[in-house]
N, C-alpha and C. Protein backbone atom coordinates (compact mmCIF):
# COMPACT_ATOMS: atom_id res chain seq x y z
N UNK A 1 -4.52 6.04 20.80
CA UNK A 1 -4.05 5.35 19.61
C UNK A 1 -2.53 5.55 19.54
N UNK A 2 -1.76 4.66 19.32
CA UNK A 2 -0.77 4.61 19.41
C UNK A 2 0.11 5.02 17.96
N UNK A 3 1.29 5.54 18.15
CA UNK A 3 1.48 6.34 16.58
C UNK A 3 1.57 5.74 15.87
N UNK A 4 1.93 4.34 15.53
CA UNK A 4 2.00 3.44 14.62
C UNK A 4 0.81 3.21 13.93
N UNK A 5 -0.17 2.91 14.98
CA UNK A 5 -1.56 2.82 14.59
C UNK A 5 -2.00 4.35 13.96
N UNK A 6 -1.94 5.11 14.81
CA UNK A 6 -2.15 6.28 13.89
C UNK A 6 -2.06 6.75 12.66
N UNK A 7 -0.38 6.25 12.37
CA UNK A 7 0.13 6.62 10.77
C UNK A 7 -0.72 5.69 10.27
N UNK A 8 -0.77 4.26 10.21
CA UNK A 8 -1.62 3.63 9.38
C UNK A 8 -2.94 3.61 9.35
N UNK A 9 -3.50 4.69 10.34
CA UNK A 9 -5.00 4.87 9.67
C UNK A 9 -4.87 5.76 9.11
N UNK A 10 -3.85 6.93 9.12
CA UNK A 10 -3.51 8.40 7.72
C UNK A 10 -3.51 7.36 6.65
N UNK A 11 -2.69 6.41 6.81
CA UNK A 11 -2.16 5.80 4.89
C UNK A 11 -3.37 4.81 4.60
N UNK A 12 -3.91 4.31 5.53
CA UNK A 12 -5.48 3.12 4.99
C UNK A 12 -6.87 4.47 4.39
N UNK A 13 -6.61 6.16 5.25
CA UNK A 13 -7.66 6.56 4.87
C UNK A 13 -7.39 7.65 3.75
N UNK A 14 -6.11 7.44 3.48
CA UNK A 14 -5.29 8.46 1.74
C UNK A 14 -5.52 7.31 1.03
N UNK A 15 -5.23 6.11 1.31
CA UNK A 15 -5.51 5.08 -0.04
C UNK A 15 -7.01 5.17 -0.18
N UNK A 16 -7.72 5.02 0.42
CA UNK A 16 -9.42 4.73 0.16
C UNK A 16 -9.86 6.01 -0.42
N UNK A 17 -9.04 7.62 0.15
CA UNK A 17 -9.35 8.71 -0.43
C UNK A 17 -8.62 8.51 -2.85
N UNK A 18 -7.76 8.47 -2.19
CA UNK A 18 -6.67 8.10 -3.44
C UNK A 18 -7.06 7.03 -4.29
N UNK A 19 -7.89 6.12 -3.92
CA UNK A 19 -8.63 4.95 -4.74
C UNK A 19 -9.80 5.47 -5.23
N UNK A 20 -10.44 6.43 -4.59
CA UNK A 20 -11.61 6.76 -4.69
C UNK A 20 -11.54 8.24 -5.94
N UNK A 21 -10.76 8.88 -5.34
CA UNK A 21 -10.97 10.59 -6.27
C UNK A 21 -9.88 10.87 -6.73
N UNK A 22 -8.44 9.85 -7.15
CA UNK A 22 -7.25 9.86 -7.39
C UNK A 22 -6.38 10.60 -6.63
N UNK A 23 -4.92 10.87 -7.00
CA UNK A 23 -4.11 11.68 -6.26
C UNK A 23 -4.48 13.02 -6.27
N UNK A 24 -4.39 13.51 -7.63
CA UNK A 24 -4.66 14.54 -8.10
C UNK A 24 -5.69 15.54 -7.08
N UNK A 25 -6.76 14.99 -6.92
CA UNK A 25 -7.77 15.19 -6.59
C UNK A 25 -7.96 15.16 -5.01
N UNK A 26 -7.47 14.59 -4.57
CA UNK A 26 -6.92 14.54 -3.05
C UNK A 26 -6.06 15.34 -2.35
N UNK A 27 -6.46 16.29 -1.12
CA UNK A 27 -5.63 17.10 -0.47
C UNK A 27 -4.98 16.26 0.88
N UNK A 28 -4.58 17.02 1.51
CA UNK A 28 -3.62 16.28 2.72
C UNK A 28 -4.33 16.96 3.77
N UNK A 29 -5.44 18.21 3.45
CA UNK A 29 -6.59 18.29 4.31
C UNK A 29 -7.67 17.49 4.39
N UNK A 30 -7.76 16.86 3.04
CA UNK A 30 -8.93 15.98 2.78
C UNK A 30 -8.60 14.74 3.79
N UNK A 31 -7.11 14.18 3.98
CA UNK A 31 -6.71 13.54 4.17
C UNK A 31 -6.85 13.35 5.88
N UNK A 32 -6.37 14.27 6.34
CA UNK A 32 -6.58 14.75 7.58
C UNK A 32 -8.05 15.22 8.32
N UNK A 33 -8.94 15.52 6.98
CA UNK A 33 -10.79 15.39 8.00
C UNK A 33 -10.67 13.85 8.01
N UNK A 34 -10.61 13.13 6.57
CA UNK A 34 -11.24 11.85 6.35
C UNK A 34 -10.56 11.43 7.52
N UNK A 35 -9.76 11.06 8.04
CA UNK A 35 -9.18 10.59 9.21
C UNK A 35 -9.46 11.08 10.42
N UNK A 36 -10.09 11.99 10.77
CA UNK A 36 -10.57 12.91 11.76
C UNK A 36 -8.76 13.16 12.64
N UNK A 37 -8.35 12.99 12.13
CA UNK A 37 -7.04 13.60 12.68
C UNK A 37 -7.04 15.31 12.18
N UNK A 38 -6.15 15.64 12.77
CA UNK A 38 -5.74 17.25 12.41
C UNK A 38 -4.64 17.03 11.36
N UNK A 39 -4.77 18.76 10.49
CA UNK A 39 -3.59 18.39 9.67
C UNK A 39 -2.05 18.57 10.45
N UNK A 40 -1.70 19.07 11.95
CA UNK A 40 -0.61 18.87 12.73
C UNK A 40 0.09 17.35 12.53
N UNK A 41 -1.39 16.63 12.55
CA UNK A 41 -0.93 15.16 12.84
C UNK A 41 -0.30 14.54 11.83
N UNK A 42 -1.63 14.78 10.80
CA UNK A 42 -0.76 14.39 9.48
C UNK A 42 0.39 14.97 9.46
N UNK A 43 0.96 16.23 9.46
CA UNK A 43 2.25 16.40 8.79
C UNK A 43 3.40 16.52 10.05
N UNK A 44 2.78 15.61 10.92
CA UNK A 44 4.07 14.75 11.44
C UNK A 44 4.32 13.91 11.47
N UNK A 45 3.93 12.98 10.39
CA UNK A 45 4.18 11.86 9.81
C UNK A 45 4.35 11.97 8.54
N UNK A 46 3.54 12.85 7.56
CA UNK A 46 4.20 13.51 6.32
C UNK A 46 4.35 14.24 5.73
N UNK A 47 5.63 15.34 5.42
CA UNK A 47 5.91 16.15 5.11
C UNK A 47 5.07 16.71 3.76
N UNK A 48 4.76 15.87 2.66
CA UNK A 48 3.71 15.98 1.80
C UNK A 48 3.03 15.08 0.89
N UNK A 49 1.98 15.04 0.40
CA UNK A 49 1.34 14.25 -0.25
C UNK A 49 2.16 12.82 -0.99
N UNK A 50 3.06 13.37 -1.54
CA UNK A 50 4.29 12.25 -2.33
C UNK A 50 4.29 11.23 -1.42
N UNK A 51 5.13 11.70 0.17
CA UNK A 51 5.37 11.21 1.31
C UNK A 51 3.84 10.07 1.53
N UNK A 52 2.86 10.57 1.48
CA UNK A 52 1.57 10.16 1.67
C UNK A 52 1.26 8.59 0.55
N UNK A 53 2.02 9.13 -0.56
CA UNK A 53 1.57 8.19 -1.79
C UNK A 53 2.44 7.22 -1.50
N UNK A 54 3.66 7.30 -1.47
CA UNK A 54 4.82 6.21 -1.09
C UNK A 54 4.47 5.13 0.27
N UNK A 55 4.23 5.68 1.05
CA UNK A 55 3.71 4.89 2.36
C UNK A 55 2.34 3.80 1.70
N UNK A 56 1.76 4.45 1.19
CA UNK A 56 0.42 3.45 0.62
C UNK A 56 0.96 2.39 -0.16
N UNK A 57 1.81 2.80 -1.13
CA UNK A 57 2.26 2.00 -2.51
C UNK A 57 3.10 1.04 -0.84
N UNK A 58 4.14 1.02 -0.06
CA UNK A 58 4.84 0.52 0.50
C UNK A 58 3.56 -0.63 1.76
N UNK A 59 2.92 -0.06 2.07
CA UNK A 59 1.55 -0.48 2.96
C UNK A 59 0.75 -1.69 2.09
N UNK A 60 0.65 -1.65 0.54
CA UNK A 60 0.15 -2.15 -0.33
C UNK A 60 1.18 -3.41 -0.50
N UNK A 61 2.71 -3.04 -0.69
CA UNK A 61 3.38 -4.26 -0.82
C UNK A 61 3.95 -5.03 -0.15
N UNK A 62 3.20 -4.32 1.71
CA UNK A 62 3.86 -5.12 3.20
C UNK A 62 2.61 -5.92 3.10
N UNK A 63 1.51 -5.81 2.68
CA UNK A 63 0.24 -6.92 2.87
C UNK A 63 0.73 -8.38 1.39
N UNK A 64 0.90 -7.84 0.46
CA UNK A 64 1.80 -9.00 -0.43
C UNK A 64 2.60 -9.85 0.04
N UNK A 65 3.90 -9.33 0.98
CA UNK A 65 4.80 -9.74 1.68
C UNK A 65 4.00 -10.64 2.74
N UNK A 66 3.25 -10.37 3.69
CA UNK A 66 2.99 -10.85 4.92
C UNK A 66 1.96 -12.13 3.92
N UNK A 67 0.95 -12.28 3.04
CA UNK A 67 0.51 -13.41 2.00
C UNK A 67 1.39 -13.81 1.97
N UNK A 68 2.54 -13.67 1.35
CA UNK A 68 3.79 -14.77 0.98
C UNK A 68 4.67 -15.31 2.06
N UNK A 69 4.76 -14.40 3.11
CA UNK A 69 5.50 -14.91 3.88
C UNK A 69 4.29 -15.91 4.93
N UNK A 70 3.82 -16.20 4.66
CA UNK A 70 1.79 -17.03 5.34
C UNK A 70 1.91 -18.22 4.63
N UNK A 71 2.25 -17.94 3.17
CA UNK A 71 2.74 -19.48 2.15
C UNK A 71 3.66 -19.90 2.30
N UNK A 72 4.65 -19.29 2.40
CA UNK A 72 5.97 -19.99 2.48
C UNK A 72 6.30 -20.51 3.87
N UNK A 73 5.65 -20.23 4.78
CA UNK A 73 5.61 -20.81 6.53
C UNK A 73 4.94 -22.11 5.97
N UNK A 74 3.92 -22.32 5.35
CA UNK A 74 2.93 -23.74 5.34
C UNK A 74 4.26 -24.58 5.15
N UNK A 75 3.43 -26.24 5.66
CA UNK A 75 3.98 -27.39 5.50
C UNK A 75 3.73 -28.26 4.32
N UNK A 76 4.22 -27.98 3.12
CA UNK A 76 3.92 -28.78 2.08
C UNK A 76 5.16 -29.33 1.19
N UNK A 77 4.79 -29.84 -0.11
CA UNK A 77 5.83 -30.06 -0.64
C UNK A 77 6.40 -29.04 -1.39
N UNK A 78 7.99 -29.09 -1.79
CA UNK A 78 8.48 -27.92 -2.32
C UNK A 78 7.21 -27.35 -3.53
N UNK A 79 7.33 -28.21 -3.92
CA UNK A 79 6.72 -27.62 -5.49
C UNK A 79 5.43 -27.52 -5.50
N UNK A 80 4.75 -27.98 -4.46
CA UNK A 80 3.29 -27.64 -4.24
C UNK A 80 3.43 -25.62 -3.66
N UNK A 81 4.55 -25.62 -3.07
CA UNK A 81 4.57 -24.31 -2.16
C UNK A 81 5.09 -23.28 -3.27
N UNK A 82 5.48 -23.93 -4.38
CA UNK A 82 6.51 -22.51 -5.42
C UNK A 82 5.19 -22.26 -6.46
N UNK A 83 4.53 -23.05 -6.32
CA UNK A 83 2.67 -23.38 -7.37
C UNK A 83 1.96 -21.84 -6.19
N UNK A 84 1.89 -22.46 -5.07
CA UNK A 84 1.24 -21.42 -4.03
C UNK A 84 1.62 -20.24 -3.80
N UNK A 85 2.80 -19.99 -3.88
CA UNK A 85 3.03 -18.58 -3.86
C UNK A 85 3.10 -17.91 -5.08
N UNK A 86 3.21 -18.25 -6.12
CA UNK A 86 2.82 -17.85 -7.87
C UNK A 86 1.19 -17.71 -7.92
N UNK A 87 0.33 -18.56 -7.54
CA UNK A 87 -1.01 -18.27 -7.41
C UNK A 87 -0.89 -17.34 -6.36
N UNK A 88 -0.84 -17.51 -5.16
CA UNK A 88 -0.96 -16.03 -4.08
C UNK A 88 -0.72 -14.77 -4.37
N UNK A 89 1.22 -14.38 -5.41
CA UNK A 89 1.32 -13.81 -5.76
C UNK A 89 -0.04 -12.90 -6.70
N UNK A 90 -0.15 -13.32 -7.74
CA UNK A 90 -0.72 -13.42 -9.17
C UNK A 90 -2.07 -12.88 -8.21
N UNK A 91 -2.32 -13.74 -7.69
CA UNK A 91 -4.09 -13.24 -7.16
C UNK A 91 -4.05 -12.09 -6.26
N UNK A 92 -3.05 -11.86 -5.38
CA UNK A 92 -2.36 -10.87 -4.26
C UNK A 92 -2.58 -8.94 -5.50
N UNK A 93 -1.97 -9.31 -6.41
CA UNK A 93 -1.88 -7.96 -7.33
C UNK A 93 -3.62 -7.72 -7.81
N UNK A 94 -3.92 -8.90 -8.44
CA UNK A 94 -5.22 -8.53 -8.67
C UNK A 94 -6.20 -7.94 -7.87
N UNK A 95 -6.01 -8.35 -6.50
CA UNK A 95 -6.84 -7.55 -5.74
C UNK A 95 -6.45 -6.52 -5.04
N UNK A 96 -4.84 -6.36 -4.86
CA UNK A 96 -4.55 -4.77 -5.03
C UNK A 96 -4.97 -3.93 -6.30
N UNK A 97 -5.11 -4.47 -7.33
CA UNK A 97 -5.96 -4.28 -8.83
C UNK A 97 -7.28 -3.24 -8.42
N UNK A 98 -7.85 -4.40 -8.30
CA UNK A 98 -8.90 -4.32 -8.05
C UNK A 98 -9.61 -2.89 -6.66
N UNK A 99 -9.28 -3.33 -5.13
CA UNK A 99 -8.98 -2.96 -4.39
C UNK A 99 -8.88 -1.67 -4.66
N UNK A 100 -8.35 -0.82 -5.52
CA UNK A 100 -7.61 0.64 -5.19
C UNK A 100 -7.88 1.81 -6.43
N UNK A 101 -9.11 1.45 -7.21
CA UNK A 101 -9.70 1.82 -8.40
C UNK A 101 -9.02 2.91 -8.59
N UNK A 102 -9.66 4.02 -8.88
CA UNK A 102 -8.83 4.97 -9.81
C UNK A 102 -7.04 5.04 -9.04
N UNK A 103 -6.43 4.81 -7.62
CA UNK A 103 -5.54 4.54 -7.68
C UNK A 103 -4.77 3.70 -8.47
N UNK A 104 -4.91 3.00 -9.27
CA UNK A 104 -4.73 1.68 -9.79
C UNK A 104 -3.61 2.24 -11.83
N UNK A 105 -4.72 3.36 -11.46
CA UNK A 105 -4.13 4.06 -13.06
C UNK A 105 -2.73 5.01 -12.65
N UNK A 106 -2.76 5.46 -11.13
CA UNK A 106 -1.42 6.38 -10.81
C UNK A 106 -0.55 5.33 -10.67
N UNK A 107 -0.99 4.14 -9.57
CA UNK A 107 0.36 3.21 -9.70
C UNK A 107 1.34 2.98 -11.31
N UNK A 108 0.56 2.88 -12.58
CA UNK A 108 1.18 3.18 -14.00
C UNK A 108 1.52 4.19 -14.60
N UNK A 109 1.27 5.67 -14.14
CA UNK A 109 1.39 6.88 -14.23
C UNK A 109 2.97 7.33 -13.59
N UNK A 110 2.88 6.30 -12.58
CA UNK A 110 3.89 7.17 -11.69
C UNK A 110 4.58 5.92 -11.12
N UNK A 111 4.80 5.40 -12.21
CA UNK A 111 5.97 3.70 -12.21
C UNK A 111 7.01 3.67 -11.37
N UNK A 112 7.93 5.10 -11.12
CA UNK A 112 9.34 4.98 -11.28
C UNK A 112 9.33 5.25 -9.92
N UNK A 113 8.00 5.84 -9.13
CA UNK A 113 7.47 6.11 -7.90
C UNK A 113 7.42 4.71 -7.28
N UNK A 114 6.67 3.89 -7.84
CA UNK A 114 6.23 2.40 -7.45
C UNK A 114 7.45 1.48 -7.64
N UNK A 115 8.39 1.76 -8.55
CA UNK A 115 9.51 0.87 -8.56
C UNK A 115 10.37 1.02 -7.17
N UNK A 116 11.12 2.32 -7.49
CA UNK A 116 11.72 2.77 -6.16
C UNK A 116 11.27 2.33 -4.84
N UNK A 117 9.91 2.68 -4.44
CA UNK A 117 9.25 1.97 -3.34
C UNK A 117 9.78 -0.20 -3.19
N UNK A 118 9.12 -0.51 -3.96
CA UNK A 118 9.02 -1.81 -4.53
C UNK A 118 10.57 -2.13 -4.47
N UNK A 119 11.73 -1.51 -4.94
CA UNK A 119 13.28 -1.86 -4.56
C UNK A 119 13.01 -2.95 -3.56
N UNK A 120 13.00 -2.56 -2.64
CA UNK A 120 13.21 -3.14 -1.27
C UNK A 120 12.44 -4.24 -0.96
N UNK A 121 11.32 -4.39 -1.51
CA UNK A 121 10.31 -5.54 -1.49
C UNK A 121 11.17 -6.57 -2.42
N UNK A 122 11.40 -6.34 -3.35
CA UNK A 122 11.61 -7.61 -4.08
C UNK A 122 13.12 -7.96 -3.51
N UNK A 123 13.89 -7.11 -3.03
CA UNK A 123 15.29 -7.59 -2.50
C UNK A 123 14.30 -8.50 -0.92
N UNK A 124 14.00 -8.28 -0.62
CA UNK A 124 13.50 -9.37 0.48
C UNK A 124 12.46 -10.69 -0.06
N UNK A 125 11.52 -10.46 -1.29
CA UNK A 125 11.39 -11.43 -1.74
C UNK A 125 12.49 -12.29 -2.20
């Protein structure tokens, strides 16, 4: 497995842990069985849990990005395409909503976490 692939099965199997039993409640050992990786592995990719939460929240708003950037490639008319990416958008959150259950209450807990992340997303939106 290649490390890229690697890190993103640590951050696909901390979000499903982190959706499931919250942050709180989640270790970076938990993190490291659920993944059958070692904790070496994990924490050479992250120094600690925070590190862990930021990559997800950022993982969460590269799948938004890659939807929008999927709409805005189509061939349509302008204003059919600014309709499509406002619905994509709009529906895109809901099922990160949805998607990431008790995560869903830290993303509002810990805003200033999700903004910071999010900076950079909306300067490229």
């Amino acid at each position: 497995m290649s490390i890229s692939k690697t890190r993103q099965k640590l951050v696909d199997v901390a979000r499903q842990l982190f959706a499931k039993n919250g942050i709180a409640n989640t270790t970076m050992n938990d993190i490291a069985v659920a993944s059958g990786k070692g904790r070496r592995t994990l924490y050479t990719y992250f120094n600690r849990k925070e590190d862990v939460y930021s990559a997800v929240i950022e993982s969460e708003l590269e799948r938004l990005s890659d939807k929008l950037d999927e709409v805005a490639g189509m061939k349509m008319r302008p204003q059919d395409k600014i309709i499509e990416l406002i619905y994509t958008h709009l529906s895109m959150i809901r099922e990160t909503v949805v998607r990431n259950g008790n995560l869903r209450a830290e993303f509002f807990r810990n805003i200033w976490m999700v903004e910071k992340v999010r900076k950079k997303f909306d300067e490229d939106e």
